[in-house]
Protein backbone atom coordinates (compact mmCIF):
# COMPACT_ATOMS: atom_id res chain seq x y z
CA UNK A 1 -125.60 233.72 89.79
CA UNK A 2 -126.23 230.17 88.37
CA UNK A 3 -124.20 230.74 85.41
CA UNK A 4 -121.54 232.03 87.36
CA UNK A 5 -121.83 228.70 89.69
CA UNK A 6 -121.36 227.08 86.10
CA UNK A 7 -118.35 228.71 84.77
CA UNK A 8 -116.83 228.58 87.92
CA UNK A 9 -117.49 224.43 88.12
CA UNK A 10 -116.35 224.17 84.54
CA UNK A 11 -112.82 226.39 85.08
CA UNK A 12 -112.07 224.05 87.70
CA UNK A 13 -112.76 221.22 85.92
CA UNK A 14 -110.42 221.77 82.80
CA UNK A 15 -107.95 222.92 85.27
CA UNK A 16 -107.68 219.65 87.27
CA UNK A 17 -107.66 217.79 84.22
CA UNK A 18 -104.64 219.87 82.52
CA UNK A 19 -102.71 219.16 85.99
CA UNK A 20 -103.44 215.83 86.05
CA UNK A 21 -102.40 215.33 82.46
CA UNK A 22 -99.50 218.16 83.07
CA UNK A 23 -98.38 216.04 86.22
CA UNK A 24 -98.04 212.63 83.62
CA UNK A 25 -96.09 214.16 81.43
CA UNK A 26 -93.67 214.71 83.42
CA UNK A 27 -93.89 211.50 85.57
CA UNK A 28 -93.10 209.71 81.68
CA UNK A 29 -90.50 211.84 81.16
CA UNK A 30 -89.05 211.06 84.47
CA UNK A 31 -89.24 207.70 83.87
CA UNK A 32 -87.69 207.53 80.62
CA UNK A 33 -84.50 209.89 81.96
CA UNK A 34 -83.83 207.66 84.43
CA UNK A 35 -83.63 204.31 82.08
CA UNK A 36 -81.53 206.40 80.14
CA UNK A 37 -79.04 207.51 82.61
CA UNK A 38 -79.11 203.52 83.62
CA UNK A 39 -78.18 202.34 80.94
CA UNK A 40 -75.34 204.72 80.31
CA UNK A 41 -73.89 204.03 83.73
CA UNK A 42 -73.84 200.03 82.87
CA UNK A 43 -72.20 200.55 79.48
CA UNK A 44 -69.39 203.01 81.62
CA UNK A 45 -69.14 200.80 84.44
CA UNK A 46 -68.62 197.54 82.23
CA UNK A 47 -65.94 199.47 80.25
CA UNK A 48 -64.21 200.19 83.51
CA UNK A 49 -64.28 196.77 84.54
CA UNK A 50 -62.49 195.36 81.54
CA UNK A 51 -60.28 198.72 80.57
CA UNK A 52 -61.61 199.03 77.54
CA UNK A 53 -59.76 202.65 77.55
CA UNK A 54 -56.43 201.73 78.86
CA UNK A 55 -53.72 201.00 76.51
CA UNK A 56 -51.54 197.88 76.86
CA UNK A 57 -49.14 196.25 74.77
CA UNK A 58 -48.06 193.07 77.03
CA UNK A 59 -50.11 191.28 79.05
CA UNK A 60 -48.90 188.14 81.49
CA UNK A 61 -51.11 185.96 82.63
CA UNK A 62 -51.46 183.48 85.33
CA UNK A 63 -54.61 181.36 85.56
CA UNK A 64 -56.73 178.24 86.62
CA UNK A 65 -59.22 176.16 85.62
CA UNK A 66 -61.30 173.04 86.94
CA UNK A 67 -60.42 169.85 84.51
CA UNK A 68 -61.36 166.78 84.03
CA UNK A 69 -59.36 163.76 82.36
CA UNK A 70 -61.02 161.98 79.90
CA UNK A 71 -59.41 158.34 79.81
CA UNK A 72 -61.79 155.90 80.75
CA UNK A 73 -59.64 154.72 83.75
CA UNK A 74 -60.21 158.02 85.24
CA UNK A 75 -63.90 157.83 84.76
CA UNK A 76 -63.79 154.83 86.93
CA UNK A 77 -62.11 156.93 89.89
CA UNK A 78 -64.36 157.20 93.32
CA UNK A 79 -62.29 160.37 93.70
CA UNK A 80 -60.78 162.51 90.59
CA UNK A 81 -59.74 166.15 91.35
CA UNK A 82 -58.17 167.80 88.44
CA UNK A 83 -57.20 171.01 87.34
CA UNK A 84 -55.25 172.89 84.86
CA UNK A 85 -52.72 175.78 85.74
CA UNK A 86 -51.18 178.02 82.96
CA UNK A 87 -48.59 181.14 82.81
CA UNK A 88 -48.07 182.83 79.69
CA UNK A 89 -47.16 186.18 78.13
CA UNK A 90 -48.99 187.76 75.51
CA UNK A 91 -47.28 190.90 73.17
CA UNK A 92 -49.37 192.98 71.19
CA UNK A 93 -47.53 192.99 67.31
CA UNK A 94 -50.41 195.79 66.00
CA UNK A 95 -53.88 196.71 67.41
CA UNK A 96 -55.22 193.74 65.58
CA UNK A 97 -52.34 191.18 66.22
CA UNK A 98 -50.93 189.64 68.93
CA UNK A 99 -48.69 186.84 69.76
CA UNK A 100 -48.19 183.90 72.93
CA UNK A 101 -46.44 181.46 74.54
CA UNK A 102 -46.34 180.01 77.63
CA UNK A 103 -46.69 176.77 79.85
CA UNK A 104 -49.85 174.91 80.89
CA UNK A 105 -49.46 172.46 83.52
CA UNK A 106 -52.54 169.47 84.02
CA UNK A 107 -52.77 168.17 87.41
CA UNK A 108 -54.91 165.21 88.59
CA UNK A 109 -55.93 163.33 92.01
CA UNK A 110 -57.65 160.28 92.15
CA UNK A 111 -58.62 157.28 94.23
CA UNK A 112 -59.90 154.03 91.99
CA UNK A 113 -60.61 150.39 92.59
CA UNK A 114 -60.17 149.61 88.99
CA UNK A 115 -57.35 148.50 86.65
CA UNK A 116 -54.76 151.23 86.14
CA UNK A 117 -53.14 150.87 82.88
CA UNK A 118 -50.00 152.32 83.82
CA UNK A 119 -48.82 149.97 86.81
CA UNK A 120 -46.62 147.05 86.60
CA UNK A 121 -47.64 143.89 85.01
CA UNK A 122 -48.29 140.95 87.79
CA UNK A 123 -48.84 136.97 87.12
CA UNK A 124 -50.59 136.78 90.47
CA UNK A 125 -53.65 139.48 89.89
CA UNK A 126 -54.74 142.48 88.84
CA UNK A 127 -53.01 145.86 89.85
CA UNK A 128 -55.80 148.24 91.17
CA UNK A 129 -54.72 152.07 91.94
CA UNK A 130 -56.12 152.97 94.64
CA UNK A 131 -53.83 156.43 94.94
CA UNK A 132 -53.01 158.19 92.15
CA UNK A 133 -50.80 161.74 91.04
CA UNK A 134 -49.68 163.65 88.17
CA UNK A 135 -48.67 166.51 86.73
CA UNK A 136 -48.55 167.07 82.80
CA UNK A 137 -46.22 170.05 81.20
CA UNK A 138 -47.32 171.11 78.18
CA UNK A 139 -46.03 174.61 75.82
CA UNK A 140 -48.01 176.47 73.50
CA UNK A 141 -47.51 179.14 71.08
CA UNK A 142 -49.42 180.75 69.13
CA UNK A 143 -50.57 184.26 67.37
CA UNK A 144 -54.47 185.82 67.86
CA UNK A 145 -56.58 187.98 65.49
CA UNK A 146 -58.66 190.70 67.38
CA UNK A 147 -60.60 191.54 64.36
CA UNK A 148 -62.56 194.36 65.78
CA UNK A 149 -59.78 196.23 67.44
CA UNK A 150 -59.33 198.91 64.97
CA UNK A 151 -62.91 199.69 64.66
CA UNK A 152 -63.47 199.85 68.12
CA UNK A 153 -60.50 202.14 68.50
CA UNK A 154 -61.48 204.58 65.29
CA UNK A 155 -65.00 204.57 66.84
CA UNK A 156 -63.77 206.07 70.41
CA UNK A 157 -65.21 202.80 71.97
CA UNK A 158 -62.28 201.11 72.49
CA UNK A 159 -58.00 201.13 72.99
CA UNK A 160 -54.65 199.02 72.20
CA UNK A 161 -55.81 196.33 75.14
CA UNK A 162 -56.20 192.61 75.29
CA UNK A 163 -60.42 192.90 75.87
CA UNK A 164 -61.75 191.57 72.73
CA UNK A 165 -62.76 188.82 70.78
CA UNK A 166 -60.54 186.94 68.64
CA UNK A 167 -59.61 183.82 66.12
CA UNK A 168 -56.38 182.60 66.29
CA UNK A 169 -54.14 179.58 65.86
CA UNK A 170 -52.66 177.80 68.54
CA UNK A 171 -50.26 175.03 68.94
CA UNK A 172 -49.13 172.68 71.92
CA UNK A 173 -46.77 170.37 72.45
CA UNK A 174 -46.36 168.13 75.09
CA UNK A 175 -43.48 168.29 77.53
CA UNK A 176 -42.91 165.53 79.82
CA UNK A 177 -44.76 164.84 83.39
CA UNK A 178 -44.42 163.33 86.73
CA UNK A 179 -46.74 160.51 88.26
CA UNK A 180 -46.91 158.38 91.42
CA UNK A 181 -49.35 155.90 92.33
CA UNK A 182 -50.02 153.49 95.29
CA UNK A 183 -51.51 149.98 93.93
CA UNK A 184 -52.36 146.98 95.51
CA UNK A 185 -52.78 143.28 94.38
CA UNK A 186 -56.40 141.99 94.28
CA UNK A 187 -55.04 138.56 94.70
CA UNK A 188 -52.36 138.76 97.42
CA UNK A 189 -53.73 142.14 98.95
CA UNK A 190 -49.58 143.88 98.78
CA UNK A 191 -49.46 147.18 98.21
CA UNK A 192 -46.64 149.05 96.30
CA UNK A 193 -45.54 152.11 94.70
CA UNK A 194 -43.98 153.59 91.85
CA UNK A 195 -42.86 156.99 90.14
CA UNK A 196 -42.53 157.50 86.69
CA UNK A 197 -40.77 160.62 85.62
CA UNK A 198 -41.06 161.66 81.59
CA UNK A 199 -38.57 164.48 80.40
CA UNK A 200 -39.44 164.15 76.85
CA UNK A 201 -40.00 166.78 74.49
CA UNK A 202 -42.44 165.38 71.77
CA UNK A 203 -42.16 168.49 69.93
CA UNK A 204 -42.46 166.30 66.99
CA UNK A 205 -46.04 165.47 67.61
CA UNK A 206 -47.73 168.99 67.93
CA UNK A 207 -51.81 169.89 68.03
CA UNK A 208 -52.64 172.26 66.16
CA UNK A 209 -55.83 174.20 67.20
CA UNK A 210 -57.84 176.65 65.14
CA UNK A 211 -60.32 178.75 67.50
CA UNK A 212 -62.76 181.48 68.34
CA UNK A 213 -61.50 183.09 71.89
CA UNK A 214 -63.51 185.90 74.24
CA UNK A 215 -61.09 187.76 76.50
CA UNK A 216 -61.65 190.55 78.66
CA UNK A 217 -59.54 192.14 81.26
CA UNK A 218 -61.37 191.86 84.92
CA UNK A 219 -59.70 195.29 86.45
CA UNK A 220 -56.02 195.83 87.04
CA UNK A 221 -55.18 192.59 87.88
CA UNK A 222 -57.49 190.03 86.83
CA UNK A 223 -58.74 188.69 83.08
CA UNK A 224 -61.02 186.00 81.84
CA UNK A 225 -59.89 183.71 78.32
CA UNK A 226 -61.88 181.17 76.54
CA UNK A 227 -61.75 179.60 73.05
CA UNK A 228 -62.89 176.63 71.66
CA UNK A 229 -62.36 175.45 67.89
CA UNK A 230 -60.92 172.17 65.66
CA UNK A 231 -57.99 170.93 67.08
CA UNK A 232 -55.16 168.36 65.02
CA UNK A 233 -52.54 166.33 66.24
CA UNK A 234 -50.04 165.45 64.06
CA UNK A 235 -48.60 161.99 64.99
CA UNK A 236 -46.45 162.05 62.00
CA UNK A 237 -46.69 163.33 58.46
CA UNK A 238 -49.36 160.57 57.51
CA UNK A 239 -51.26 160.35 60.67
CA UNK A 240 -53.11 162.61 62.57
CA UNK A 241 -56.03 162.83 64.91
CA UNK A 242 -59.03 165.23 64.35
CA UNK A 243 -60.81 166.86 68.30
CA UNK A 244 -62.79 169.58 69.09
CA UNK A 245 -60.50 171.68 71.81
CA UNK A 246 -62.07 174.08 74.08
CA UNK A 247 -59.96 176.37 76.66
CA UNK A 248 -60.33 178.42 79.37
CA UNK A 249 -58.56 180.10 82.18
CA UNK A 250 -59.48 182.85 84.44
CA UNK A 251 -56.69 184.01 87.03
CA UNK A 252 -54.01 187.27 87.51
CA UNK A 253 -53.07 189.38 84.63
CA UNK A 254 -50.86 192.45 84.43
C-alpha cells in the first residue's frame, strides 16, 4: 500500500512539473507572436502614412517653416518673428529622377532699439528701427536623385512616389522684396517711415547648393522635406562665397 502511496506521489509530481514547463512554453511563444505581429503592424502602418505604395508622378507642394535672419542687426531685435513660406511643383523624369521649381518667400517682424542699416542717413543722430517688415522673393530650380527608388520598387517595398531620400542640386536666385520700417531719431525723438520696394531679378548672382534631402509624404495631403549640404554664390565669375545651406519645409502636398 506504501509503494502504491509512492508511485502515486511521484506520478503527480512529474505531472505538475510537465504542466508547469508545458504552460511556459507556450506563455514564450505567446510572447514572441505578439512582438512579431507588432512589429509588422508598425512597418505597415508607417508605409501607410507616407504612401510608400501609391504611385505619383507630380507632386505640389505648399509649406512653412520657422526662420531666423542672420544679420547682426536682427540679432539685436527685442522682437524678431520670421518665417519662410514656399510653393513649388515637383515632376518625376524616371523612378530615380525628378525635377523642381518654385518660389520661396522669407518674411520677417521685428522691433529694435539699435541702428538699422537700411534707414536714411541723418546729421542730427542715429536712426533706430523700432518697427520693422519684409518680405524676400526668391526662385529655385533644381533636379533630385532618389538613389534607392528602383531598389525599393524591384524589392516590392516601395513605388514611383516622392518618399525617399535623395542628393540633388539646387539653385536660387533672388527676386526682389518689399520692406517698411518705422524709425525714430535718438537725438530729436521724430519718428518717420519709409518703403523700399526691389523688383530686381539678380539672376546673375545665383547659389548654387549641393545637398542630402529626406522626404516623405505625411498621408494624402501632407509631406515633410529637409536637406542640408555646401551651398555657392556666385557674385561674378571671379568671386564667390562658400555656406553651409540647410532647408526645410513641412506643409500641403498633392
Amino acid at each position: 500500500m506504501k509503494i502504491t502511496h509512492y508511485f502515486l506521489f511521484a506520478f503527480l509530481t512529474v505531472a505538475r512539473i510537465a504542466t508547469a514547463q508545458t504552460t511556459d512554453s507556450l506563455r514564450t511563444e505567446q510572447t514572441t507572436e505578439d512582438a512579431r505581429i507588432s512589429a509588422i503592424e508598425v512597418k505597415r502602418f508607417i508605409r501607410y502614412i507616407t504612401r510608400a505604395d501609391v504611385e505619383e508622378r507630380t507632386l505640389v507642394k505648399v509649406g512653412i517653416w520657422p526662420a531666423s535672419d542672420r544679420y547682426e542687426f536682427f540679432r539685436q531685435a527685442r522682437v524678431r518673428l520670421a518665417t519662410t513660406l514656399g510653393l513649388s511643383v515637383e515632376q518625376k523624369l524616371s523612378p530615380g529622377w525628378s525635377v523642381l521649381a518654385g518660389v520661396h518667400t522669407n518674411l520677417h517682424y521685428l522691433q529694435s532699439t539699435a541702428p538699422d542699416p537700411l534707414s536714411p542717413s541723418s546729421q542730427n543722430g542715429v536712426n533706430v528701427a523700432i518697427k520693422t517688415r519684409g518680405a524676400e522673393f526668391v526662385l529655385e530650380t533644381g533636379v533630385r536623385h532618389y538613389y534607392a527608388q528602383r531598389r525599393r520598387i524591384t524589392a516590392g517595398r516601395g513605388s514611383n512616389n516622392f518618399s525617399g531620400d535623395y542628393i540633388g542640386l539646387h539653385m536660387r536666385a533672388n527676386a526682389g522684396g518689399i520692406y517698411r520700417g518705422t524709425f525714430q531719431n535718438t537725438t530729436t525723438g521724430e519718428s518717420f517711415r519709409i518703403r523700399s520696394t526691389n523688383r530686381s531679378v539678380k539672376l546673375a548672382e545665383p547659389q548654387f547648393a549641393l545637398v542630402y534631402g529626406v522626404q516623405r509624404r505625411l498621408g494624402r495631403f501632407g509631406y515633410f522635406d529637409i536637406n542640408a549640404g555646401p551651398g555657392y554664390l556666385l557674385r561674378s565669375p571671379t568671386d564667390g562665397t562658400l555656406s553651409f545651406q540647410l532647408n526645410a519645409l513641412i506643409g500641403f502636398g498633392w
